[in-house]
Protein backbone atom coordinates (compact mmCIF):
# COMPACT_ATOMS: atom_id res chain seq x y z
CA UNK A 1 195.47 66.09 46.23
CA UNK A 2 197.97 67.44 48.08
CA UNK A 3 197.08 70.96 48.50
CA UNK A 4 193.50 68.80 49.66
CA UNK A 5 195.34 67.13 52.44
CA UNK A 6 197.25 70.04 53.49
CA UNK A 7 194.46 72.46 53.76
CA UNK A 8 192.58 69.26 55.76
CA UNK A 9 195.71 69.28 58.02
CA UNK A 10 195.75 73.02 58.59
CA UNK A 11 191.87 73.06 59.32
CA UNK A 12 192.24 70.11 62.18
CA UNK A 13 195.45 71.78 63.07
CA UNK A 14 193.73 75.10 64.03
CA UNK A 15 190.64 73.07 65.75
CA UNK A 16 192.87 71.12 67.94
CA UNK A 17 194.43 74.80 69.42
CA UNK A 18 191.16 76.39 69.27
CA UNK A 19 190.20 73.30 71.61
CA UNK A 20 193.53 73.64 73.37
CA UNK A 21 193.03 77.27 74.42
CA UNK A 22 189.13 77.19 75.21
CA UNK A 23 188.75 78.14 78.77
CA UNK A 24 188.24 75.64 81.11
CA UNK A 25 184.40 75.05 82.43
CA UNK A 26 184.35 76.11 86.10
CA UNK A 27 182.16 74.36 88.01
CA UNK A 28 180.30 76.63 90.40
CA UNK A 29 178.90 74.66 93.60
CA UNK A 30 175.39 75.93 94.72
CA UNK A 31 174.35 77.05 98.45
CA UNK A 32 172.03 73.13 98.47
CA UNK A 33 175.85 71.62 97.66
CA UNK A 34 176.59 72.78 101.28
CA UNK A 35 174.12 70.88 102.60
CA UNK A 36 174.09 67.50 100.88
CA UNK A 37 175.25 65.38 103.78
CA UNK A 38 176.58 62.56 100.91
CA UNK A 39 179.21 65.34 99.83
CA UNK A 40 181.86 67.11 101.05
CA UNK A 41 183.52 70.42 99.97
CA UNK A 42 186.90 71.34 100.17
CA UNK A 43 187.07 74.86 101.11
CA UNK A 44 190.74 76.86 100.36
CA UNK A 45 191.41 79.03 103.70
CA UNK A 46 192.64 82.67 102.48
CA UNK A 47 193.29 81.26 98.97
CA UNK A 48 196.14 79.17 98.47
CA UNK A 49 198.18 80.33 101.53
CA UNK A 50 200.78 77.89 101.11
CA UNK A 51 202.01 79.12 97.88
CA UNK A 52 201.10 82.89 97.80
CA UNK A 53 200.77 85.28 100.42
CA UNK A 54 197.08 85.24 101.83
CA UNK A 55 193.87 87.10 101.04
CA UNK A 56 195.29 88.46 98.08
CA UNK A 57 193.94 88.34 94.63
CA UNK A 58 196.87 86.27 93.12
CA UNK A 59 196.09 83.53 96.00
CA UNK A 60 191.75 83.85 94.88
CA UNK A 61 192.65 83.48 91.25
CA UNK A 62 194.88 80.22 91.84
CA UNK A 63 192.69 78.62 94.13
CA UNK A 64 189.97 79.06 90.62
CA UNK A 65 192.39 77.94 88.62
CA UNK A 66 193.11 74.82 90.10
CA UNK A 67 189.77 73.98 90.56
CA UNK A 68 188.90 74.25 94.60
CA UNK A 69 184.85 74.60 95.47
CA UNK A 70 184.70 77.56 97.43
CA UNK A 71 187.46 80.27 98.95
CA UNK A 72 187.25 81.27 102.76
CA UNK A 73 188.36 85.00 103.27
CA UNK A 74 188.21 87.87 105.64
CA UNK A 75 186.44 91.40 105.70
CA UNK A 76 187.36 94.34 107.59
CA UNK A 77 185.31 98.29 107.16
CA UNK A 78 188.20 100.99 106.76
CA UNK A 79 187.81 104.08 108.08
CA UNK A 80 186.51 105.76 104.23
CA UNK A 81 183.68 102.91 104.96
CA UNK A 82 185.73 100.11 102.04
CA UNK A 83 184.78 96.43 102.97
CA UNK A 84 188.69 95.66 102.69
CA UNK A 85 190.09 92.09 102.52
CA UNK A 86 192.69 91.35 105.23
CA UNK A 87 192.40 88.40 108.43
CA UNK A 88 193.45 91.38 110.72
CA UNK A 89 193.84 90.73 114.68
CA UNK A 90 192.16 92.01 117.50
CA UNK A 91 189.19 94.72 117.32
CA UNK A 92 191.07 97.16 114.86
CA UNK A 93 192.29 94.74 112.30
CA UNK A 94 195.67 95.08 113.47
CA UNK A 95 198.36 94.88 110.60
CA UNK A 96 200.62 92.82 112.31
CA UNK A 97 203.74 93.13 110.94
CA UNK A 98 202.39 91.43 107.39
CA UNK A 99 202.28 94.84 105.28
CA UNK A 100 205.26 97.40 104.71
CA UNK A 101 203.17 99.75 106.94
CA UNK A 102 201.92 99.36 110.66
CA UNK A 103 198.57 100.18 112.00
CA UNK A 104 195.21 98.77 112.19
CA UNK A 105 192.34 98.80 109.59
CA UNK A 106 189.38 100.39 110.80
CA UNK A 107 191.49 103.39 111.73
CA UNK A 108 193.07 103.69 108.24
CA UNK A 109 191.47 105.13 105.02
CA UNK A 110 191.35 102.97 101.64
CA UNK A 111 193.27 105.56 100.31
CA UNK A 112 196.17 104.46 102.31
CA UNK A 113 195.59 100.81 102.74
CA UNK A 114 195.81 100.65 98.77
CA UNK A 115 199.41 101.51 98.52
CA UNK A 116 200.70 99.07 101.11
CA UNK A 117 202.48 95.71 99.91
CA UNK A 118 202.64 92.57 101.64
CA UNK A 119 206.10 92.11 102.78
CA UNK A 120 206.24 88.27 101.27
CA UNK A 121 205.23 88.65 97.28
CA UNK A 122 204.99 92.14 97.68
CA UNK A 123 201.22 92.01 96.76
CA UNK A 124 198.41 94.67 97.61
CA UNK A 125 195.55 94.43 99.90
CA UNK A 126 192.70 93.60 98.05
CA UNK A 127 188.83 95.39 98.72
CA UNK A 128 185.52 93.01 98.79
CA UNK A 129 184.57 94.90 95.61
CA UNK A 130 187.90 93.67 93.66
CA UNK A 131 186.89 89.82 94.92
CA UNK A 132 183.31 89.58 93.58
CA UNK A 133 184.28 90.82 90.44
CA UNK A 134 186.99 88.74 90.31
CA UNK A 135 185.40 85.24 91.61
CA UNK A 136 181.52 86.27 90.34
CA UNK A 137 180.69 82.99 88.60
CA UNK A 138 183.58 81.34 89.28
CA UNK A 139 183.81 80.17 92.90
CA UNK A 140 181.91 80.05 95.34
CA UNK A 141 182.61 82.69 98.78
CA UNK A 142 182.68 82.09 102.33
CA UNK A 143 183.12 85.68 103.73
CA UNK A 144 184.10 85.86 107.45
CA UNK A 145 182.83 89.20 108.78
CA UNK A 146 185.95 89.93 111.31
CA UNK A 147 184.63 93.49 111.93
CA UNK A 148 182.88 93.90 115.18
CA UNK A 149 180.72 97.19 114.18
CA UNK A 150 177.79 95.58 112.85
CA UNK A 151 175.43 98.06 112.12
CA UNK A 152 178.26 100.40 111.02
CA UNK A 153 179.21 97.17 108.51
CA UNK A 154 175.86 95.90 107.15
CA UNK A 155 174.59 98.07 105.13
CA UNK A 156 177.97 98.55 102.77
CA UNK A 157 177.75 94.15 102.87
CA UNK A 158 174.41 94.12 102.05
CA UNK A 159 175.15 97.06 99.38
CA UNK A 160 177.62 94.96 97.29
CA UNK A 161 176.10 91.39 97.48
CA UNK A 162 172.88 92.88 95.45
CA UNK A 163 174.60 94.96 93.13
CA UNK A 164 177.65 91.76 92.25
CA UNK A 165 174.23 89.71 92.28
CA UNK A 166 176.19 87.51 94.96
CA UNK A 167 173.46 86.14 97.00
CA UNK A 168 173.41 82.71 95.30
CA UNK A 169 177.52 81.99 95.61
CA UNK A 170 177.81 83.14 99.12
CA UNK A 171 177.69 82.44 102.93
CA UNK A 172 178.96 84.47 105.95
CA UNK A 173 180.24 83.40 108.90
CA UNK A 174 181.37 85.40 112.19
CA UNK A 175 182.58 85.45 115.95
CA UNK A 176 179.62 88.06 115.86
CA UNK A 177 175.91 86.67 116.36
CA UNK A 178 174.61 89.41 115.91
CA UNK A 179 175.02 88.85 112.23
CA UNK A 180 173.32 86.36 112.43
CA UNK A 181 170.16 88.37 113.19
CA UNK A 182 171.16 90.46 110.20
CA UNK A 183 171.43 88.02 108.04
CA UNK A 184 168.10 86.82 108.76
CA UNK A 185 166.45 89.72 108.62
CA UNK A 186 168.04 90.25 104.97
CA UNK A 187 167.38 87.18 103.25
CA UNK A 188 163.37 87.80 104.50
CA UNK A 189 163.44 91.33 103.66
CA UNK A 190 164.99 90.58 99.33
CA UNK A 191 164.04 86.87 99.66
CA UNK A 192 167.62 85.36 99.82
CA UNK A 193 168.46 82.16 101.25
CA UNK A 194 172.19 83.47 101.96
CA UNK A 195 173.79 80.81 105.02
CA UNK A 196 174.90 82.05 107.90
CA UNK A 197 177.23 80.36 110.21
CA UNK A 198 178.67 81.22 113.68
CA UNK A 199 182.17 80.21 114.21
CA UNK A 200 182.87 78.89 117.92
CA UNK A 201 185.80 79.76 120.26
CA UNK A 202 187.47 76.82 121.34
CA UNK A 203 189.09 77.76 124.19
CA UNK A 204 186.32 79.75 125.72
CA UNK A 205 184.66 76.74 126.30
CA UNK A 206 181.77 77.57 124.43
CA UNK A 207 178.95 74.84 124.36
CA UNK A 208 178.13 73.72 121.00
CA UNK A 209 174.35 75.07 119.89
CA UNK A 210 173.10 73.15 116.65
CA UNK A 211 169.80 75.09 116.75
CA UNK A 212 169.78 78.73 117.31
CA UNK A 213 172.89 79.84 115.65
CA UNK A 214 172.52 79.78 111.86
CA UNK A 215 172.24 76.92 108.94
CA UNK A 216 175.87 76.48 109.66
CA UNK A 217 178.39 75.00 112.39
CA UNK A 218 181.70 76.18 112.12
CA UNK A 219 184.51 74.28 114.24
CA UNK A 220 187.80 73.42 115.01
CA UNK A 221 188.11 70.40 113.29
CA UNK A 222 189.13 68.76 115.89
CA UNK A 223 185.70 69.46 117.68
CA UNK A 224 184.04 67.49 114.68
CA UNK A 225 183.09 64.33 116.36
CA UNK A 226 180.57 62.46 114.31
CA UNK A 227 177.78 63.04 117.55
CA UNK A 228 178.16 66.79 117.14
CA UNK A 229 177.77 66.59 113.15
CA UNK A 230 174.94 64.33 113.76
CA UNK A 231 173.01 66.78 115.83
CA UNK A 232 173.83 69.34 113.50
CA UNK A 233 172.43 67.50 110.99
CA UNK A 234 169.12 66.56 112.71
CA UNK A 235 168.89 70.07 113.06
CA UNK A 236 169.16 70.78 109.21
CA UNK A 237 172.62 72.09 109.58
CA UNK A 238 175.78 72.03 107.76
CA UNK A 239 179.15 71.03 109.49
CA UNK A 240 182.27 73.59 108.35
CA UNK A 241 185.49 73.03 109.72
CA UNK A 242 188.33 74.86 109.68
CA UNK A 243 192.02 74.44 110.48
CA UNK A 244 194.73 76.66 112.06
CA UNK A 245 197.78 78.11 110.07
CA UNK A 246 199.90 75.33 111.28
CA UNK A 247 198.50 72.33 111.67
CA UNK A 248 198.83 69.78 109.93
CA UNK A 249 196.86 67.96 107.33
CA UNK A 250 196.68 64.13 106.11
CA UNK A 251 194.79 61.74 104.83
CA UNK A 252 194.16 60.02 107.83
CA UNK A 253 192.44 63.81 109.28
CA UNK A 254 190.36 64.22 106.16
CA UNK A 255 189.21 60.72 106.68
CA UNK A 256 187.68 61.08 110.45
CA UNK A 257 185.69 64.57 108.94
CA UNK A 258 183.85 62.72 106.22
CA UNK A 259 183.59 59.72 107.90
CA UNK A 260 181.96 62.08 110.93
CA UNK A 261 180.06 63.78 108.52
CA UNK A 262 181.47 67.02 108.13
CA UNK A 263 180.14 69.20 104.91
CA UNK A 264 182.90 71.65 104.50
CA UNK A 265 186.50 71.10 104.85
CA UNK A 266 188.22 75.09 105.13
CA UNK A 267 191.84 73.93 104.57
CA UNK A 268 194.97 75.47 104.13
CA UNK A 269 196.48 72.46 101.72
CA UNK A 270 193.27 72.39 99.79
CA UNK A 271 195.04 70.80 96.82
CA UNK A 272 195.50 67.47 99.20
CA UNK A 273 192.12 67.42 100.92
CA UNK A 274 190.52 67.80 97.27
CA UNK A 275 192.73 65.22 95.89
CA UNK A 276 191.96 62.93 99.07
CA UNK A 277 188.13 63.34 99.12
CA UNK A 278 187.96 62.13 95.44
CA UNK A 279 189.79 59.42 96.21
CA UNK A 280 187.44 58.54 99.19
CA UNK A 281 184.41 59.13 97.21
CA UNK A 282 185.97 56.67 94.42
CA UNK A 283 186.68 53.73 96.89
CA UNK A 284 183.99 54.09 99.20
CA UNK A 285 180.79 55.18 96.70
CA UNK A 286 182.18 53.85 93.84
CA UNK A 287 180.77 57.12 91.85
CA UNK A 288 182.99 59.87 90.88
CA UNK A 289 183.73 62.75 92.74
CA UNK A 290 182.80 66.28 90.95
């Protein structure tokens, strides 16, 4: 009898750490998730920037761990022709003082780029490649296309999206409209349904055009007054919006966006504005919030 209840013990012991250690089940949002105005996404800007340095693959793999719908990121062409990942500034993706080496991107070979280390973590620069393989059923992927070349970008884009099979967990957005056209012409051309959406300058006062410049508006959040998500809507459009590096985020922000109507929330404390929108879709649907 004893031997009985020990080998009984053993065999629930080893289920319960079988169950312990079983991966968790990611939940993968679809492209229609986007644009389900009763729902709103929480979108983690370069990863989890707050914790880990930016754009790297430490900060993708946290944001997936702790559960956030979709990662926001930035894509650069080196000069070998590498879709690199890096925010970059001006027209060269300039390094800025963020790596251990100077320069810009487009005038700097993979090669290169690969050996440099992020002066906070001390983490490498990660290509587009290295991301889809390492977020490919996992999360989804806003790609910002910061390069300005875009006939000298596409076809390398285009190149990796069919072979990852990524045309299902991924939108692009751009300062750039004439990606736009591209994207257009792709998703007729294989069949996709990949969004597109332009992001707007606010300071160039730039008027606000919900019809002509993709199934996405991206904005300032501030800009996100419930009138301008409402045309967007009418218009069959989703509302992304995105804050700067130091802003800051509360409840009482998060609130105005879904209350306005906003889709996507690109944050950079995307930990809180999950942990707030479940809380609003609790109280205020009385459903729960997955």
């Amino acid at each position: 009898m004893i031997i009985i209840k020990s080998i009984c013990l053993l065999l629930i012991f080893i289920l319960a750490i079988k169950f312990i250690m079983q991966p968790k089940k990611l939940h993968l949002i679809s492209i229609s998730d986007l644009f389900d105005n009763n729902k709103t996404i929480v979108e983690s800007h370069r990863g989890i920037n707050r914790e880990i340095f930016e754009n790297t693959l430490e900060s993708f793999a946290r944001a997936i761990n702790y559960g956030i719908d979709s990662i926001e990121t930035d894509v650069w062409l080196s000069k070998d022709n590498v879709l690199v990942i890096y925010h970059g500034w001006g027209e060269f993706g300039q390094l800025q003082n963020l790596y251990d080496h100077s320069g810009n991107i487009i005038e700097t070979n993979w090669k290169d780029l690969s050996y440099y280390k992020t002066l906070a973590d001390g983490l490498n620069m990660p290509t587009l490649k290295d991301v889809m393989e390492l977020t490919k059923d996992k999360i989804f992927l806003n790609l910002e296309i910061k390069d300005p070349r875009v006939n000298l970008i596409w076809p390398f884009l285009v190149e990796l999206i069919e072979k990852y099979k990524y045309y299902d967990q991924i939108a692009l957005s751009s300062f750039f409209f004439d990606y736009y056209n591209k994207t257009r012409e792709y998703n007729r051309k294989f069949n996709r349904n990949i969004p597109f959406g332009f992001l707007y300058h606010r300071n160039n006062s730039q008027e606000f055009i919900v019809d002509k410049t993709g199934n996405c508006l991206n904005v300032y959040w501030k800009d996100a007054t419930k009138s301008l998500c409402d045309r967007a809507h009418k218009n069959g459009m989703a509302v992304l919006v995105w804050f700067e590096m130091l802003d800051e985020e509360n409840f009482s922000v998060y609130k105005w966006l879904i209350d306005n109507g906003v889709n996507v929330i690109c944050s950079n404390e995307p930990m809180l504005a999950k942990k707030y929108v479940k809380e609003y879709y609790n109280k205020f649907y009385k459903k729960n919030y997955e």
